[in-house]
N, C-alpha and C. Protein backbone atom coordinates (compact mmCIF):
# COMPACT_ATOMS: atom_id res chain seq x y z
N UNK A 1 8.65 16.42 25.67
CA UNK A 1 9.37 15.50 24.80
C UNK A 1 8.79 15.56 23.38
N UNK A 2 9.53 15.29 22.31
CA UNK A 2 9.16 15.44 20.84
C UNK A 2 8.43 14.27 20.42
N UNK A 3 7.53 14.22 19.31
CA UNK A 3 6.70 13.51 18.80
C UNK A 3 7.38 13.15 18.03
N UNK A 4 7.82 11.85 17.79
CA UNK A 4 8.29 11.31 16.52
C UNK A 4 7.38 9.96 15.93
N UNK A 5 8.02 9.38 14.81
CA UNK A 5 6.89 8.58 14.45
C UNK A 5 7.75 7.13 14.67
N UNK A 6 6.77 6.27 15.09
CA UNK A 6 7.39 4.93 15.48
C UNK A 6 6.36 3.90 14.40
N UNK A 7 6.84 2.72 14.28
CA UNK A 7 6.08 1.87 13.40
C UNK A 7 5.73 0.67 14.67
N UNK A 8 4.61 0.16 14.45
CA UNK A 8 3.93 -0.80 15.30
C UNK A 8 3.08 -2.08 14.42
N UNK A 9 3.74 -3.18 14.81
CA UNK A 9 3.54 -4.24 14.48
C UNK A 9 2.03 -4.99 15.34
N UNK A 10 0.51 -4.98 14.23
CA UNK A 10 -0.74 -5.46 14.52
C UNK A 10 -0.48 -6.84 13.35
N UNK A 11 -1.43 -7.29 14.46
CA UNK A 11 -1.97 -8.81 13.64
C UNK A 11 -2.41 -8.17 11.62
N UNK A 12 -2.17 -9.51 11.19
CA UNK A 12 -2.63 -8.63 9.66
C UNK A 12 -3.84 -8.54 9.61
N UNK A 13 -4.38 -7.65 8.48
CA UNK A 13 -5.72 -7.27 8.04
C UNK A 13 -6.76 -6.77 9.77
N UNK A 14 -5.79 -6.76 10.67
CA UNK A 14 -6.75 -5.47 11.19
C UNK A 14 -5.75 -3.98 11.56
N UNK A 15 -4.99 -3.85 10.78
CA UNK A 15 -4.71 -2.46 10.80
C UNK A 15 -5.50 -1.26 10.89
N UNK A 16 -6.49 -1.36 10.09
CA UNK A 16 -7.77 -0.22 10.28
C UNK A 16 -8.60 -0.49 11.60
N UNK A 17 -8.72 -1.58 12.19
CA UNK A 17 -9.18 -1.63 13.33
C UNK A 17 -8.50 -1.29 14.70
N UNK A 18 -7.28 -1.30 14.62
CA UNK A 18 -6.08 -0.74 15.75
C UNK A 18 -6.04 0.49 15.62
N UNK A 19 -5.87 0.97 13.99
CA UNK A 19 -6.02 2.61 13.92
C UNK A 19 -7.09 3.02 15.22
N UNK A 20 -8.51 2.56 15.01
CA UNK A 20 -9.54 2.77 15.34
C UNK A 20 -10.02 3.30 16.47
N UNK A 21 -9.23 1.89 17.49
CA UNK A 21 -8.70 1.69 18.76
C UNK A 21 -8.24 2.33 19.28
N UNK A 22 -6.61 2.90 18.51
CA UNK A 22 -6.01 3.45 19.12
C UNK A 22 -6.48 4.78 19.45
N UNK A 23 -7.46 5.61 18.50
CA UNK A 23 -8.00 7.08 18.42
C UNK A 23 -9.08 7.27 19.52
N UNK A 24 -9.92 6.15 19.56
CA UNK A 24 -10.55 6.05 20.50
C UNK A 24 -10.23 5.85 21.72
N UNK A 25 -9.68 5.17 22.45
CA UNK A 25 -9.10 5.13 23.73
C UNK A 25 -8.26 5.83 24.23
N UNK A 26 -7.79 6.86 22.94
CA UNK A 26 -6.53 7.90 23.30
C UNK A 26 -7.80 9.05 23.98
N UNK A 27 -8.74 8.92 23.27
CA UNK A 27 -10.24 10.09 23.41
C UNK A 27 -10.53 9.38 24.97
N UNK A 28 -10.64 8.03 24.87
CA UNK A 28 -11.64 8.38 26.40
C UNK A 28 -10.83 8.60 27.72
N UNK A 29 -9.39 7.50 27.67
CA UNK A 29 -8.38 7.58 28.58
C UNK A 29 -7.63 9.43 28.40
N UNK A 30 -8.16 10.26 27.80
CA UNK A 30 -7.28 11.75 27.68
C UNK A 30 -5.96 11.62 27.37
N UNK A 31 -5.51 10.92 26.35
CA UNK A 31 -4.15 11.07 26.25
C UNK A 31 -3.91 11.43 24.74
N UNK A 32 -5.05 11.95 24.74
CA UNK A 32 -4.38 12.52 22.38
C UNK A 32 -3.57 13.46 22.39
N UNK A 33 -3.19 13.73 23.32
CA UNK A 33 -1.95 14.90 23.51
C UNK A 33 -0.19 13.76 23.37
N UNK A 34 -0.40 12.39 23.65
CA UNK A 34 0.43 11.86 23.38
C UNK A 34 0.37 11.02 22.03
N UNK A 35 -0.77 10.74 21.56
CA UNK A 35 -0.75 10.02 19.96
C UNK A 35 -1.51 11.09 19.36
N UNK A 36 -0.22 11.58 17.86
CA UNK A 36 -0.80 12.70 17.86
C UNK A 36 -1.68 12.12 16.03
N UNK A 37 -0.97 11.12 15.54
CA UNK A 37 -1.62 10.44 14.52
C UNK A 37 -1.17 9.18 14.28
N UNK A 38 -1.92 8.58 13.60
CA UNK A 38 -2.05 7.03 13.43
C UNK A 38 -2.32 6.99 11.93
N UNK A 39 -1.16 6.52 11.20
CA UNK A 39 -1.53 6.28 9.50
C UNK A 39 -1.13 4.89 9.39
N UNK A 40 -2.26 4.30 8.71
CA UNK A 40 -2.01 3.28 7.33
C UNK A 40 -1.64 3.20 6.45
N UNK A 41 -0.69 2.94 5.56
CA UNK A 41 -0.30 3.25 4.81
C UNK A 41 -0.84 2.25 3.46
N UNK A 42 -1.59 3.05 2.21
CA UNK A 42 -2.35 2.02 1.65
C UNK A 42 -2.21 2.66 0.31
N UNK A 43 -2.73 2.01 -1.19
CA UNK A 43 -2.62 2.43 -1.86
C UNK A 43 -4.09 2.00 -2.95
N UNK A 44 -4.45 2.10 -3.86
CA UNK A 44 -5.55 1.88 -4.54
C UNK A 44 -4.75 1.12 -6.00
N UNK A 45 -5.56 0.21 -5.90
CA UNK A 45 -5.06 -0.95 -7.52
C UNK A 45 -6.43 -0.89 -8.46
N UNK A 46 -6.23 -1.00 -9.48
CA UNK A 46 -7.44 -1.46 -10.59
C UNK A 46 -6.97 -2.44 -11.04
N UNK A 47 -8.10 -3.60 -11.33
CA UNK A 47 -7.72 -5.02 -11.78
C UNK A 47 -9.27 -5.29 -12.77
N UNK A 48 -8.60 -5.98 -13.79
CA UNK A 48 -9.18 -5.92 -14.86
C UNK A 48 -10.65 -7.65 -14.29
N UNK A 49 -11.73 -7.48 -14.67
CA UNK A 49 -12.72 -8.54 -14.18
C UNK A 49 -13.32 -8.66 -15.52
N UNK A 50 -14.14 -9.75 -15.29
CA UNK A 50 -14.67 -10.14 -16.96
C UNK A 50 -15.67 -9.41 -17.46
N UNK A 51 -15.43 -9.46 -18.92
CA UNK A 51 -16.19 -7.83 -19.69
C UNK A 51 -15.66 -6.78 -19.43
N UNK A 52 -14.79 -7.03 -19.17
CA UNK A 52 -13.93 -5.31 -19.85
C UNK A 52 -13.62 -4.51 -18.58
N UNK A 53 -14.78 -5.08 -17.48
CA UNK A 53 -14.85 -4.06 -16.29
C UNK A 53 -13.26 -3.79 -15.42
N UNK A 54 -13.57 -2.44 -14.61
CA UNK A 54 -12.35 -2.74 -13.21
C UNK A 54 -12.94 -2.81 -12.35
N UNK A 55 -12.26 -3.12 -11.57
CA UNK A 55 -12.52 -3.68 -10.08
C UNK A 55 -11.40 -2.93 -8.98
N UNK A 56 -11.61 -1.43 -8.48
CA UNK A 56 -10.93 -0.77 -7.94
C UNK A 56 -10.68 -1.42 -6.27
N UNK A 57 -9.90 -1.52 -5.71
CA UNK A 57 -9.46 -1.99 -4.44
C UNK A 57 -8.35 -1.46 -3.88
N UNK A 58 -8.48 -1.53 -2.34
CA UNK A 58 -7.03 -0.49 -2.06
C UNK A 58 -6.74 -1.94 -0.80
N UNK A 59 -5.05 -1.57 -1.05
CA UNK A 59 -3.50 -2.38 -0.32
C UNK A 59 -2.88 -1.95 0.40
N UNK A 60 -3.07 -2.57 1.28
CA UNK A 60 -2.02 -1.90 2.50
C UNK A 60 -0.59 -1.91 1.74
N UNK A 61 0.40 -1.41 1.93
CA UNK A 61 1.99 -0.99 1.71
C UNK A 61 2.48 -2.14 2.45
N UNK A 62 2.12 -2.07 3.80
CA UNK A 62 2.78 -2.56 4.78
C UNK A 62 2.02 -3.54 5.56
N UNK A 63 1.83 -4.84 5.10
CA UNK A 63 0.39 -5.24 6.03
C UNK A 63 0.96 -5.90 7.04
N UNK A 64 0.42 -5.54 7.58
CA UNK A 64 0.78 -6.31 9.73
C UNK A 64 1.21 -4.98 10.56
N UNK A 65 1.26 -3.65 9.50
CA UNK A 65 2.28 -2.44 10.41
C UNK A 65 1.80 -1.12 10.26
N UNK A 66 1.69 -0.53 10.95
CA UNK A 66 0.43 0.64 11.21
C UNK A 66 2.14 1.78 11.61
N UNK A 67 2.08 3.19 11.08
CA UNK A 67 3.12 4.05 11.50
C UNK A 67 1.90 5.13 12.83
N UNK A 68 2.87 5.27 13.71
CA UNK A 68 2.43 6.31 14.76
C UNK A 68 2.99 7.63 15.36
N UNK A 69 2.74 8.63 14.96
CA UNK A 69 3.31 9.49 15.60
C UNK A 69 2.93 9.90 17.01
N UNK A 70 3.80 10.06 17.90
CA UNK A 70 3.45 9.83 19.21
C UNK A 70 5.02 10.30 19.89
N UNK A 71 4.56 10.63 21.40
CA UNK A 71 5.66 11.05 22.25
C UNK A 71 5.88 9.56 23.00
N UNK A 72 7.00 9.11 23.18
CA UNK A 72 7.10 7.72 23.78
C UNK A 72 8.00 7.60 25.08
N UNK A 73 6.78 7.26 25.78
CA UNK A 73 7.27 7.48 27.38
C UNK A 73 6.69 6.21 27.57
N UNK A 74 7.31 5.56 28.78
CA UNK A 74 6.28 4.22 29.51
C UNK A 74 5.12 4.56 29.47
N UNK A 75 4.70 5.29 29.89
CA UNK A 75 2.98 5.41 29.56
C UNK A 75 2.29 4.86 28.64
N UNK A 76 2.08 5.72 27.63
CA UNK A 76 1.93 5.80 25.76
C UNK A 76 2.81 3.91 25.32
N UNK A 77 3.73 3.49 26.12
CA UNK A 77 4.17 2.77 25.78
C UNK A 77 2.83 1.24 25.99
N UNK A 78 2.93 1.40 26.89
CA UNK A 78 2.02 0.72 27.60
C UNK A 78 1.02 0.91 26.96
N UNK A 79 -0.03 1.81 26.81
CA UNK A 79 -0.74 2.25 26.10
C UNK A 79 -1.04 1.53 24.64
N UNK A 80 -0.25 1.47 24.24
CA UNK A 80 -0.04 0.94 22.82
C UNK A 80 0.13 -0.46 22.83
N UNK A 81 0.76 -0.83 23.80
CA UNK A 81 0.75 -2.56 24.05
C UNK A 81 -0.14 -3.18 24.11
N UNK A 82 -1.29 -1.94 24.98
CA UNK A 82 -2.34 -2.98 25.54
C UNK A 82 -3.83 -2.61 25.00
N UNK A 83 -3.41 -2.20 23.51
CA UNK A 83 -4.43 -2.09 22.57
C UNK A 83 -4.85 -3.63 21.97
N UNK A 84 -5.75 -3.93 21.61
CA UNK A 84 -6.12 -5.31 20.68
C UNK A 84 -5.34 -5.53 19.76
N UNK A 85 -5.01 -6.72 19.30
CA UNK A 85 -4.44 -7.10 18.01
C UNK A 85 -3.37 -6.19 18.09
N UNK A 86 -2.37 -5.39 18.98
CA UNK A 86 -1.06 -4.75 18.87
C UNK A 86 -0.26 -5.98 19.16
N UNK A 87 0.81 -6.44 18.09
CA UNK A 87 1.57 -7.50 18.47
C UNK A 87 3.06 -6.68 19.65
N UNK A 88 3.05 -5.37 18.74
CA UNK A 88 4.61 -4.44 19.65
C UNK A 88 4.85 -3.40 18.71
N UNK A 89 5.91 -2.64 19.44
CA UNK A 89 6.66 -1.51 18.37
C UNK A 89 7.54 -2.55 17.63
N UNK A 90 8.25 -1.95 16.67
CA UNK A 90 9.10 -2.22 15.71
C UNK A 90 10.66 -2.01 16.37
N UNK A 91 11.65 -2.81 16.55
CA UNK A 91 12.58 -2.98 16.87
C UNK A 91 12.57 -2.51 19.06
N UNK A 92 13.82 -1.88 19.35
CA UNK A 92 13.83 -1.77 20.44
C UNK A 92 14.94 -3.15 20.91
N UNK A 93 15.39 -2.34 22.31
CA UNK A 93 16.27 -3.68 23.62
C UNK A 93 15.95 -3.69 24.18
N UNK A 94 16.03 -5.30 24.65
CA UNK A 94 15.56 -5.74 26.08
C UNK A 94 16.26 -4.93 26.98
N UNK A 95 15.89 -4.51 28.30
CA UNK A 95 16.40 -4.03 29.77
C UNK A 95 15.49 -5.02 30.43
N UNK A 96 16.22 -5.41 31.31
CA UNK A 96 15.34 -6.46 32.76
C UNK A 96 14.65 -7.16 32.13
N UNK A 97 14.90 -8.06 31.26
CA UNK A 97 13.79 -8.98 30.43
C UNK A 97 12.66 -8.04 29.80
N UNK A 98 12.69 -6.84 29.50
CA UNK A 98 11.71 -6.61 28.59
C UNK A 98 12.08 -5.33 27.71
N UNK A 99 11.23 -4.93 26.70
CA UNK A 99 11.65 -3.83 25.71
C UNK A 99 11.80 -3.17 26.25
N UNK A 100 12.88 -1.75 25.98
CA UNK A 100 13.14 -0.11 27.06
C UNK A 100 12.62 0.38 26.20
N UNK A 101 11.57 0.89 26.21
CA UNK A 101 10.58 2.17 25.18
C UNK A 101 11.81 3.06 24.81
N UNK A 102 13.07 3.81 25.68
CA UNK A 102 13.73 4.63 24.96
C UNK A 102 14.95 4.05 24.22
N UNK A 103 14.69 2.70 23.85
CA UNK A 103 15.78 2.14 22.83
C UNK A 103 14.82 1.49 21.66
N UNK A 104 13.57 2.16 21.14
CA UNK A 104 12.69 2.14 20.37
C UNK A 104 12.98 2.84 19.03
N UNK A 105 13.34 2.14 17.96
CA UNK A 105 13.85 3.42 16.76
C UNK A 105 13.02 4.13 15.82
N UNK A 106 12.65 5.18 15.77
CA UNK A 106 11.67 5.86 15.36
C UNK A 106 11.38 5.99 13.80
N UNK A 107 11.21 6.61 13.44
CA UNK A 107 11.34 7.05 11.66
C UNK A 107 11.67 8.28 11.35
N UNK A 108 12.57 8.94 10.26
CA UNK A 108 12.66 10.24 10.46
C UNK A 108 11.15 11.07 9.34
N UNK A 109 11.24 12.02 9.29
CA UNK A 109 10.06 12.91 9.07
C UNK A 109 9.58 12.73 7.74
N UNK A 110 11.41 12.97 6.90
CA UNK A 110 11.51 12.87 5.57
C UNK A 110 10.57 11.05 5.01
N UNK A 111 11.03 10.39 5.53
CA UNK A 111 10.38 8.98 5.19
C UNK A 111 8.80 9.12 5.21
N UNK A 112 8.83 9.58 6.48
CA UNK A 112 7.12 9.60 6.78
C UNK A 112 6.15 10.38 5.37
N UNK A 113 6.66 11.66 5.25
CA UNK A 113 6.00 12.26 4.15
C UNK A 113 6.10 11.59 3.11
N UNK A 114 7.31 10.69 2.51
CA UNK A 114 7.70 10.44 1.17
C UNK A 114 6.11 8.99 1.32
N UNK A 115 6.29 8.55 2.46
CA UNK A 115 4.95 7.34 2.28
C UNK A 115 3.60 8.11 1.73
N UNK A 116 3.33 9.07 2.84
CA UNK A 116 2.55 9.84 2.86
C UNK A 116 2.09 10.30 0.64
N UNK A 117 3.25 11.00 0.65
CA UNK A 117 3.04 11.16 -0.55
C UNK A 117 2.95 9.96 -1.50
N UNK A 118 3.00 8.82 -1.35
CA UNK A 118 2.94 7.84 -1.95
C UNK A 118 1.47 7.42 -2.31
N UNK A 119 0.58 7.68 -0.59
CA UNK A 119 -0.30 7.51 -0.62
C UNK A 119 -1.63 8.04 -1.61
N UNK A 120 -1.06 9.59 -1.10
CA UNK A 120 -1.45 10.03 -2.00
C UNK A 120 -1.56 10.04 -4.33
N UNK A 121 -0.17 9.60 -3.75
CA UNK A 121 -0.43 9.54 -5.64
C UNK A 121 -1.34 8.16 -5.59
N UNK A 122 -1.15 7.38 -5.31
CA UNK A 122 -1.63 6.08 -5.30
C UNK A 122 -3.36 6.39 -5.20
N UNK A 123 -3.94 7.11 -4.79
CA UNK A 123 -5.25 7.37 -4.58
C UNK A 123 -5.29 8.23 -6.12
N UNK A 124 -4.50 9.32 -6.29
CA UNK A 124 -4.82 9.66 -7.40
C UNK A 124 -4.28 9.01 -8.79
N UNK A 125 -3.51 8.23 -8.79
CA UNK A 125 -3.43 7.15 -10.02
C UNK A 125 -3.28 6.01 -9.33
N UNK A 126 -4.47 5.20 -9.56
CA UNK A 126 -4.56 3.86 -9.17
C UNK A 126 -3.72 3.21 -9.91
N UNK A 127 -2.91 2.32 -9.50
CA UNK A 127 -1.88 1.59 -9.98
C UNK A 127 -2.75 0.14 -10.12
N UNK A 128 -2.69 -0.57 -11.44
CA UNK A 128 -3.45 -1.98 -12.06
C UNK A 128 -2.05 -3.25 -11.04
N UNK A 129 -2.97 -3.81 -11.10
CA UNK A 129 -2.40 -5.26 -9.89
C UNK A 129 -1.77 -5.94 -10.80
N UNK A 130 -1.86 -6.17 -12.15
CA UNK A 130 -1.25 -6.90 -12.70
C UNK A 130 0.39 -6.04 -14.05
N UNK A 131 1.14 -7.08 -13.55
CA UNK A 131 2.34 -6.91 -14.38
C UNK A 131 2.68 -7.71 -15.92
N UNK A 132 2.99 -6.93 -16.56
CA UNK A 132 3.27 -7.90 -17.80
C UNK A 132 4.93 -7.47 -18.31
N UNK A 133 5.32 -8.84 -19.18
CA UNK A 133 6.71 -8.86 -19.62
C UNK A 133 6.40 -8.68 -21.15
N UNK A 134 7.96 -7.76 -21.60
CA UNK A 134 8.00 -8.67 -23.09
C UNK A 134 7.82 -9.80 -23.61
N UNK A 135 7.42 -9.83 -24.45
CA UNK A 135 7.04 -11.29 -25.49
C UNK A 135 5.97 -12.48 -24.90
N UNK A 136 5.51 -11.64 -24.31
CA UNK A 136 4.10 -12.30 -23.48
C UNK A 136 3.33 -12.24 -24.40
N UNK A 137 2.17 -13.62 -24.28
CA UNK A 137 0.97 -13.42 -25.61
C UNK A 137 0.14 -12.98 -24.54
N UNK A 138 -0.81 -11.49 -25.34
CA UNK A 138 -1.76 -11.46 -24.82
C UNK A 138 -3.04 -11.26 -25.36
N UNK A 139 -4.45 -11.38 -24.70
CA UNK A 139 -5.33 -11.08 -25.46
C UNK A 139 -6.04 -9.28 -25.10
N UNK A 140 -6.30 -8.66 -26.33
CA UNK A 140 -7.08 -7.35 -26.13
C UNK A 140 -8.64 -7.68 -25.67
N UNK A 141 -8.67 -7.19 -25.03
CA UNK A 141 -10.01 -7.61 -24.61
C UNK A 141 -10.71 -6.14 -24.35
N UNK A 142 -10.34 -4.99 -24.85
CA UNK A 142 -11.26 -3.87 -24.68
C UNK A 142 -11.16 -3.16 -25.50
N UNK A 143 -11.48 -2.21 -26.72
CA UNK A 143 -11.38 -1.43 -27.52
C UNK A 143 -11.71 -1.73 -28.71
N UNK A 144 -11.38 -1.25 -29.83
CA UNK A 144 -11.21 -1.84 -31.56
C UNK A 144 -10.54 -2.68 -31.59
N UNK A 145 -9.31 -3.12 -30.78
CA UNK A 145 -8.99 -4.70 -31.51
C UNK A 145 -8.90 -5.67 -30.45
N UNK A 146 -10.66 -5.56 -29.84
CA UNK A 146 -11.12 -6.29 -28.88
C UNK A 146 -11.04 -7.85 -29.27
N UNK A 147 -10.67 -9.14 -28.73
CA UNK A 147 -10.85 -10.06 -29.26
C UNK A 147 -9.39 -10.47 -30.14
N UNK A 148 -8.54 -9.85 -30.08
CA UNK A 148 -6.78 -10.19 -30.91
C UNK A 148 -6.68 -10.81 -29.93
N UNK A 149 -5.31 -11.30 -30.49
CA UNK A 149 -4.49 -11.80 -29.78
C UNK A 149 -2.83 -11.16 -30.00
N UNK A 150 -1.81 -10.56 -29.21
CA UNK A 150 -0.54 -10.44 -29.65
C UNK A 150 0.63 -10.61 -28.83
N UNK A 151 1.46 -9.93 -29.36
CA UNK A 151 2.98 -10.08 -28.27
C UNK A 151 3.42 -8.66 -28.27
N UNK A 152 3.27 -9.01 -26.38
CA UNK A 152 3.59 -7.49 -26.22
C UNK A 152 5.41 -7.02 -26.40
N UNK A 153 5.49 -5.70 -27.10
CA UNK A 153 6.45 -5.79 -27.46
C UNK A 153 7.57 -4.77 -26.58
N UNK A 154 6.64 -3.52 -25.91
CA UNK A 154 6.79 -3.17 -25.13
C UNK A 154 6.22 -2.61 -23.79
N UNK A 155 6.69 -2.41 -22.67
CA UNK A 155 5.93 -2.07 -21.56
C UNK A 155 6.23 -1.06 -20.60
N UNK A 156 5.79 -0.14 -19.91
CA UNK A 156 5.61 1.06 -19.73
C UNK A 156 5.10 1.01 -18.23
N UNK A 157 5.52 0.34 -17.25
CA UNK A 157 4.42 0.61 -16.07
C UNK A 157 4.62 2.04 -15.32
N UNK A 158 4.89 3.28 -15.38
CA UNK A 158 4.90 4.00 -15.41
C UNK A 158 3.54 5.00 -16.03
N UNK A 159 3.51 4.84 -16.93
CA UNK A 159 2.22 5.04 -17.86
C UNK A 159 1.03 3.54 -17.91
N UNK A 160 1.36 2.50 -17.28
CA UNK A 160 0.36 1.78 -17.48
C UNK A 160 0.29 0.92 -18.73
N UNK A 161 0.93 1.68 -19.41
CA UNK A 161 0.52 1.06 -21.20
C UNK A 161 1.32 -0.24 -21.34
N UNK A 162 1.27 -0.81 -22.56
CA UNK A 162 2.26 -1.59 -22.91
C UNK A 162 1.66 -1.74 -24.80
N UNK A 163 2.82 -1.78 -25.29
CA UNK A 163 2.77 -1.69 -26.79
C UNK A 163 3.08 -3.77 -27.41
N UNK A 164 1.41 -3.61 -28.15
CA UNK A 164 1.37 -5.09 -28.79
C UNK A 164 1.25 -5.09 -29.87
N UNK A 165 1.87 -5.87 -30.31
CA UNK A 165 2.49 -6.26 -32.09
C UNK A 165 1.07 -7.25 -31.98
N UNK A 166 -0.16 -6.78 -32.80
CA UNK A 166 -1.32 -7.56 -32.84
C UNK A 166 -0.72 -7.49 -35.07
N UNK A 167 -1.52 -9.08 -35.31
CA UNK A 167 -1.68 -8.57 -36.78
C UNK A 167 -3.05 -8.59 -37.31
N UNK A 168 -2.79 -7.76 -38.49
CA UNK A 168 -4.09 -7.32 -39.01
C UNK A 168 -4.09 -7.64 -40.37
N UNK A 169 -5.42 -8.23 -40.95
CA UNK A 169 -4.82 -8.53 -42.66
C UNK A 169 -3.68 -8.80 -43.14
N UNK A 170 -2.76 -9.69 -42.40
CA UNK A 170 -1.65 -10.73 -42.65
C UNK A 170 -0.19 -9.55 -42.12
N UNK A 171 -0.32 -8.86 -41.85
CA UNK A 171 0.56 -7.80 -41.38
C UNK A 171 0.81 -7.07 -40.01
N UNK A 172 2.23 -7.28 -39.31
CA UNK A 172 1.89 -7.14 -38.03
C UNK A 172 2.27 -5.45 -37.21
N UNK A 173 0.83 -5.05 -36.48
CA UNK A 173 0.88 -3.66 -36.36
C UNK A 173 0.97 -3.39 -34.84
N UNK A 174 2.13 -2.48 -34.35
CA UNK A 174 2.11 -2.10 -33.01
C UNK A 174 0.77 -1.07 -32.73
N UNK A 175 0.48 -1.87 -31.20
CA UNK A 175 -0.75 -0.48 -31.22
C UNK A 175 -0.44 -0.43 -29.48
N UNK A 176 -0.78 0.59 -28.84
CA UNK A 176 -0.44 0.94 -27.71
C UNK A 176 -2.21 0.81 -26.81
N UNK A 177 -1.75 0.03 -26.27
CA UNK A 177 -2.59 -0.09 -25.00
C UNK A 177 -2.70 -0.28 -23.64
N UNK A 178 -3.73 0.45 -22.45
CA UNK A 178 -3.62 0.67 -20.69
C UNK A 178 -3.88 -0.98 -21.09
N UNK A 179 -2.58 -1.41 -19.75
CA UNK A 179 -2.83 -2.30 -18.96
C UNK A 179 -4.21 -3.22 -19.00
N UNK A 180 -5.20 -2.47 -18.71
CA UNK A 180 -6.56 -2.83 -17.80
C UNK A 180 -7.53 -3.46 -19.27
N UNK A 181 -6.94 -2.80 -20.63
CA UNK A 181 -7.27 -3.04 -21.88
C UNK A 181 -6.71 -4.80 -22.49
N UNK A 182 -6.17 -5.18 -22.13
CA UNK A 182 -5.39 -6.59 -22.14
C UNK A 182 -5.43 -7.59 -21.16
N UNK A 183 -5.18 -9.09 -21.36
CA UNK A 183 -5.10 -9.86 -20.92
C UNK A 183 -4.45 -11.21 -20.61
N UNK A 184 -3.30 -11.53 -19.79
CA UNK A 184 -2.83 -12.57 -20.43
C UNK A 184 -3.28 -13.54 -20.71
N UNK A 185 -2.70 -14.58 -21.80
CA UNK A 185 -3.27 -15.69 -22.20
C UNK A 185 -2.65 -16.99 -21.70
């Protein structure tokens, strides 16, 4: 039977610990031939802390839901139920009062990678936790015009930046600055 990937619903904030679980008990019970991987899906934020610093931290995507690739037979089904903190798979119908593992809806491949690749960028450009709007006052709090105050005039979360109309000697000058460089007020 084919390995496809199913999503499974754990208690929150122990997703990395079910991962854990699940790798391990697939090792001692011999069944890693039926879970063939177990991803989290997470991403890395920078958030600005006092004095200028960041404070790098990584987010689950999906918190309470762990994706599995796996062949799904009663077995493996079971298996997966009767891991810790597994609340269930993700969707599925009742038969005889309980879920039928083969009315379980899987994920297709394309999705899986596109997370996957998500993950990845997300590790390689940490995305900042905080959002800002036009015409927000904010303060600079890192660089040469550490200590302004302005209105941001435009914003860029794509690039991170956002462009603030700070003034200088009675005259008001756009200057472009990361996110992590500002602060709201």
């Amino acid at each position: 039977m084919a390995k496809r990937w199913y999503v499974v619903h754990t208690n929150t904030g122990f997703e990395d610990r079910v991962k854990s679980y699940i790798e391990d008990r697939a090792k001692m019970e011999g069944v890693e031939d039926l879970v063939v991987e177990v991803l989290v899906p997470t991403e890395t934020i920078v958030e600005p802390v006092k004095g200028g610093k960041k404070k790098t931290s990584v987010r689950k995507f999906f918190p309470g839901y762990i994706l599995i690739k796996m062949e799904l037979n009663d077995n493996s089904w079971h298996f997966i139920r009767n891991i810790p903190k597994v609340i269930g798979f993700v969707g599925g119908k009742l038969k005889d009062g309980r879920i039928d593992p083969d009315s379980v809806p899987d994920i297709a491949e394309p999705e899986v990678l596109k997370i996957k690749q998500q993950i990845e960028e997300g590790t390689l450009k940490p995305k900042p936790k905080v959002s800002f709007d036009r015409g927000e006052t904010v303060k600079v709090i890192e660089g040469p015009f550490a200590n302004f105050s302005g209105v941001i005039e435009e914003v860029r979360p794509d690039k991170a930046k956002v462009q603030v109309l700070v003034t200088i000697f009675g005259r008001t000058t756009p200057i472009e600055l990361d996110f992590n460089q500002v602060e709201k007020i």
